[in-house]
N, C-alpha and C. Protein backbone atom coordinates (compact mmCIF):
# COMPACT_ATOMS: atom_id res chain seq x y z
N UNK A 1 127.83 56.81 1.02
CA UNK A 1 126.91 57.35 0.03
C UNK A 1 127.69 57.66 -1.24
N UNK A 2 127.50 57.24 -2.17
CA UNK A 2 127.93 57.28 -3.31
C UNK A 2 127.77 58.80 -3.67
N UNK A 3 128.24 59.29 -4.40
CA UNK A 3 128.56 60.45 -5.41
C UNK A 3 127.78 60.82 -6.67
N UNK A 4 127.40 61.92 -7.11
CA UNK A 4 126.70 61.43 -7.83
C UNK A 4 127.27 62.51 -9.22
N UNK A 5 126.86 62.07 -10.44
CA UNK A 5 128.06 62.40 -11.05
C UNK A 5 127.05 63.99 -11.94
N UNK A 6 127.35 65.32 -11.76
CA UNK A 6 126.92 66.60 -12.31
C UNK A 6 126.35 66.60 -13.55
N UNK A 7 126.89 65.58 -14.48
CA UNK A 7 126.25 65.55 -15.59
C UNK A 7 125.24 64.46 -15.55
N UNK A 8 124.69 64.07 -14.18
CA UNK A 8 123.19 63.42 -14.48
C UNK A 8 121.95 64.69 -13.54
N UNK A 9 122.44 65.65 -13.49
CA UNK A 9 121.62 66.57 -12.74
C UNK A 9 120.73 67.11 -13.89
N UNK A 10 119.49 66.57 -13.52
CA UNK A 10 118.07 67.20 -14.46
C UNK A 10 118.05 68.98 -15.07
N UNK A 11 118.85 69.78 -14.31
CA UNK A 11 118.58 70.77 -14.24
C UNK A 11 119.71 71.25 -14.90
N UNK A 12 121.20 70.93 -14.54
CA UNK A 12 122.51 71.07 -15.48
C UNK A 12 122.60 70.27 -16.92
N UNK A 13 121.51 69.08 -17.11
CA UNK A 13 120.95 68.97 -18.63
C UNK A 13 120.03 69.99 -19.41
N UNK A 14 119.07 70.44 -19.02
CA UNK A 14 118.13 71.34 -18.81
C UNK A 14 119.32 72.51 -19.43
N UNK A 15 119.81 73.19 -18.56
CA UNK A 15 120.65 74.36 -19.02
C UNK A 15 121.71 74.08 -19.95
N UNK A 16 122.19 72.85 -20.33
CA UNK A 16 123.04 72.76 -21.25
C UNK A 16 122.12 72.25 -22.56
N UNK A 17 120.99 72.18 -22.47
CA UNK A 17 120.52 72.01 -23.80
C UNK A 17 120.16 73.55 -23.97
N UNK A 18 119.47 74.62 -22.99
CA UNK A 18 118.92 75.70 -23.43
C UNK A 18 120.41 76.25 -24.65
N UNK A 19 121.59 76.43 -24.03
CA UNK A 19 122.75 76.84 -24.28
C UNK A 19 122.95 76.50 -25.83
N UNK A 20 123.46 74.49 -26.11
CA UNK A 20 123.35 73.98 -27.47
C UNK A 20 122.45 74.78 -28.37
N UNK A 21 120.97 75.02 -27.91
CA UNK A 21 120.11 75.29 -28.82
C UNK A 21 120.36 76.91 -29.11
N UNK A 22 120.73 77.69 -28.48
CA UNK A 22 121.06 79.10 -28.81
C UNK A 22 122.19 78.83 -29.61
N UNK A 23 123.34 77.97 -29.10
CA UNK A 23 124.55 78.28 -30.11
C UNK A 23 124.21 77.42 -31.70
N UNK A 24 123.42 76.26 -31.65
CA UNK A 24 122.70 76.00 -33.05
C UNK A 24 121.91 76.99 -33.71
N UNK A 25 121.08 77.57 -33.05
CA UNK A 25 120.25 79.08 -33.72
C UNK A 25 121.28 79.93 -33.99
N UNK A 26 122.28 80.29 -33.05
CA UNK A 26 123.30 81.24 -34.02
C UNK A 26 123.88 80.61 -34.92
N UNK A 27 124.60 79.99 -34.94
CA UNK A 27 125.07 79.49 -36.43
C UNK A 27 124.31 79.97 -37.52
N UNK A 28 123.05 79.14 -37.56
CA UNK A 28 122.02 78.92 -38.36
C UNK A 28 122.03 80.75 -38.50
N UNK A 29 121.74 81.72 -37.84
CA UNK A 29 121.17 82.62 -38.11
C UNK A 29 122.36 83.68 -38.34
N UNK A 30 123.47 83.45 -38.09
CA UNK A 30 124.69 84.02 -38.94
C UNK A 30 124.90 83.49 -40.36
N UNK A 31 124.86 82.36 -40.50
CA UNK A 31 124.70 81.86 -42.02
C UNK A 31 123.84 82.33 -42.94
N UNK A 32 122.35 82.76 -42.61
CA UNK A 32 121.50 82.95 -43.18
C UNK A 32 122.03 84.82 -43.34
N UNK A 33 122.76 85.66 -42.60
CA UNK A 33 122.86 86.61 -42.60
C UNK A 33 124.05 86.94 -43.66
N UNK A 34 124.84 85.73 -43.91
CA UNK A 34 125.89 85.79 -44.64
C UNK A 34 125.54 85.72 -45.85
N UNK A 35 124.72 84.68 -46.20
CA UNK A 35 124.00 84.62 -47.51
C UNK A 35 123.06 85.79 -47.73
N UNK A 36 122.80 86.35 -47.20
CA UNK A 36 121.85 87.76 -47.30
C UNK A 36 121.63 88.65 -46.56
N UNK A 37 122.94 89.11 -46.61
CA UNK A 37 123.08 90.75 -45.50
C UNK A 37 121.81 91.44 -45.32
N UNK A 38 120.68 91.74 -46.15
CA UNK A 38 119.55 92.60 -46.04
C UNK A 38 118.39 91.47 -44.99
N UNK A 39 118.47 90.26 -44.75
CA UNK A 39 117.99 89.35 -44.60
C UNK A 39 117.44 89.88 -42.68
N UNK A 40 116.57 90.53 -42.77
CA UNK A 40 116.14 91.58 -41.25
C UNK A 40 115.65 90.41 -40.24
N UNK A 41 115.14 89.41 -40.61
CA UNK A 41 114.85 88.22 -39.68
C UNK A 41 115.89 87.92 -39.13
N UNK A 42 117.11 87.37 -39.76
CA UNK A 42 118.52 86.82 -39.43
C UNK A 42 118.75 87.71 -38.88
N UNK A 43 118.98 88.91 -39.11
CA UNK A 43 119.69 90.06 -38.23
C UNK A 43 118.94 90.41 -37.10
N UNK A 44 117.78 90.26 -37.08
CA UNK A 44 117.09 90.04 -35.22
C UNK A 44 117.61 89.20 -34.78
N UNK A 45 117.61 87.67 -35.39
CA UNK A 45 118.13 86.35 -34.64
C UNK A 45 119.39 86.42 -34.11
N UNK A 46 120.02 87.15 -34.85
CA UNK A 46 121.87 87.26 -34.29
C UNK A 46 121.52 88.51 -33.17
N UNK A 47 120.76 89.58 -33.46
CA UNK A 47 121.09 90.19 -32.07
C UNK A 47 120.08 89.12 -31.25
N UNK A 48 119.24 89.16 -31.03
CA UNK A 48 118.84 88.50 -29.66
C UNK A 48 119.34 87.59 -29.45
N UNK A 49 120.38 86.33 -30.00
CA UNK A 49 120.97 85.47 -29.57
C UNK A 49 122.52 85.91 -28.83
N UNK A 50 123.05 87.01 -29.51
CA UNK A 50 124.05 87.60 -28.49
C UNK A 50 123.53 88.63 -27.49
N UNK A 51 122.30 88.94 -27.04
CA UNK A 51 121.96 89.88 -26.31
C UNK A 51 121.61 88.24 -25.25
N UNK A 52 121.20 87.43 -25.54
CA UNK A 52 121.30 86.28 -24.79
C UNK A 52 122.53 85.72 -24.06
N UNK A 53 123.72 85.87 -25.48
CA UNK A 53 124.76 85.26 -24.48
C UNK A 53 125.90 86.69 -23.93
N UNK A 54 124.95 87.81 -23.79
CA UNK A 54 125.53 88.71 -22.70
C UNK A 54 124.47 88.83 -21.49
N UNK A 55 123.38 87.90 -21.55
CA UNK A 55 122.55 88.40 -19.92
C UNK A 55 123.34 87.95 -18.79
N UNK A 56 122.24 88.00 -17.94
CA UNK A 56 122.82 86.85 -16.73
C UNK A 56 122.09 86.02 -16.87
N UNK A 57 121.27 85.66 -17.41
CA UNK A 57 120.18 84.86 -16.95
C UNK A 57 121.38 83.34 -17.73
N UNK A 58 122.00 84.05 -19.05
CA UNK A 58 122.77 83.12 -19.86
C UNK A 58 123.80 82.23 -18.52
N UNK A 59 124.69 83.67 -18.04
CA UNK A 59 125.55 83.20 -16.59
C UNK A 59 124.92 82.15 -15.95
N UNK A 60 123.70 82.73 -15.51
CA UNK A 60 123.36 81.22 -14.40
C UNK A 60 123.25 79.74 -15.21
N UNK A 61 123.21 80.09 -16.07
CA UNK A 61 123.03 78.46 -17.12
C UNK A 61 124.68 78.01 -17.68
N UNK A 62 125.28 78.71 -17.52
CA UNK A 62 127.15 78.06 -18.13
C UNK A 62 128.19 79.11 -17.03
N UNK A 63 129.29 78.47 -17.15
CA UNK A 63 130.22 79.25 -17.00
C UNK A 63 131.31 79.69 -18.65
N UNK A 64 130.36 79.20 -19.58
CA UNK A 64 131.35 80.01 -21.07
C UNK A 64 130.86 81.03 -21.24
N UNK A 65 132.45 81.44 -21.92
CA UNK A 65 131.92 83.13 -21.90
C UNK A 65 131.15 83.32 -23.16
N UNK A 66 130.25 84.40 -23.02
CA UNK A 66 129.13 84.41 -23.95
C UNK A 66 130.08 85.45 -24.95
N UNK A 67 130.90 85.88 -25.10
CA UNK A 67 131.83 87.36 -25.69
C UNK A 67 132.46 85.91 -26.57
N UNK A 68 133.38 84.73 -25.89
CA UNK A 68 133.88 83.87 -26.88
C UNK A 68 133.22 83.37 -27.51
N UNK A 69 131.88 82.96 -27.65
CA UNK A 69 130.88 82.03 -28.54
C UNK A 69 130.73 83.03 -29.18
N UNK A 70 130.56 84.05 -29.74
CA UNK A 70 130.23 85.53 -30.30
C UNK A 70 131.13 85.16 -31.22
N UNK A 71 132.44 85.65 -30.65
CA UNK A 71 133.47 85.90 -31.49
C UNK A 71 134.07 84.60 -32.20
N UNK A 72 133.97 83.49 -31.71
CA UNK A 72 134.26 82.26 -32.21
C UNK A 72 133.63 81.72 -33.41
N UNK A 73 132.14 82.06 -33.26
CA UNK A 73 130.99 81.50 -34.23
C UNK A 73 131.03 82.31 -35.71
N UNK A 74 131.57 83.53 -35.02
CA UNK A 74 131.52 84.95 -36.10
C UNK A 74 132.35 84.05 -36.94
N UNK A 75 134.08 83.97 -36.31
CA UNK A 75 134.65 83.48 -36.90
C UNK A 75 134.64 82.60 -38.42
N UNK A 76 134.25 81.83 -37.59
CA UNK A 76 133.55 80.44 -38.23
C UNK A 76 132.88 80.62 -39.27
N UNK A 77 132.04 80.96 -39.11
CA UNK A 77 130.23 81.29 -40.25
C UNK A 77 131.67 81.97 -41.92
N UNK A 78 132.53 82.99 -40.87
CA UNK A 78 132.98 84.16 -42.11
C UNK A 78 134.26 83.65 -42.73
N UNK A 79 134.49 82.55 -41.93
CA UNK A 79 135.39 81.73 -43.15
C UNK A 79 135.11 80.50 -43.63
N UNK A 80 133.44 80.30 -43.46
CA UNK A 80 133.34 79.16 -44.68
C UNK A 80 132.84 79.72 -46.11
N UNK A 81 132.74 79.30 -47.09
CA UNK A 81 132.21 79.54 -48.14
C UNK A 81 130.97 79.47 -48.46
């Protein structure tokens, strides 16, 4: 019986797109916060997207840590121009 290879599992695609699409919404919604600190939409979007990648519910969908995408993205967003 052949093997079958993890990245054709319906359900480990499934959770790695939920994941992509949170870490594309953060970007997006740290940027928008950068360009306009008072900007209260963006600043919901960034907390509920890191209150996302501290659940479990995030855990059962990756093994990355949700504390490094935080701190990585922060990064990022605050040293582009």
């Amino acid at each position: 019986m052949a093997s079958r290879n993890l990245a054709e599992n319906p359900y480990e695609k499934l959770a790695n797109a939920i994941v992509l699409q949170a870490v594309s919404d953060y970007r997006a919604a740290l940027k928008k916060v950068k360009k306009n600190p008072k900007n209260r939409d963006a600043i919901d979007g960034v907390l509920q997207i890191e209150k996302f990648f501290r659940s479990e519910w995030y855990q059962v969908l990756t093994s990355v840590d949700g504390e490094y995408l935080i701190d990585r993205f922060g990064k990022e967003v605050s040293e582009t121009k």
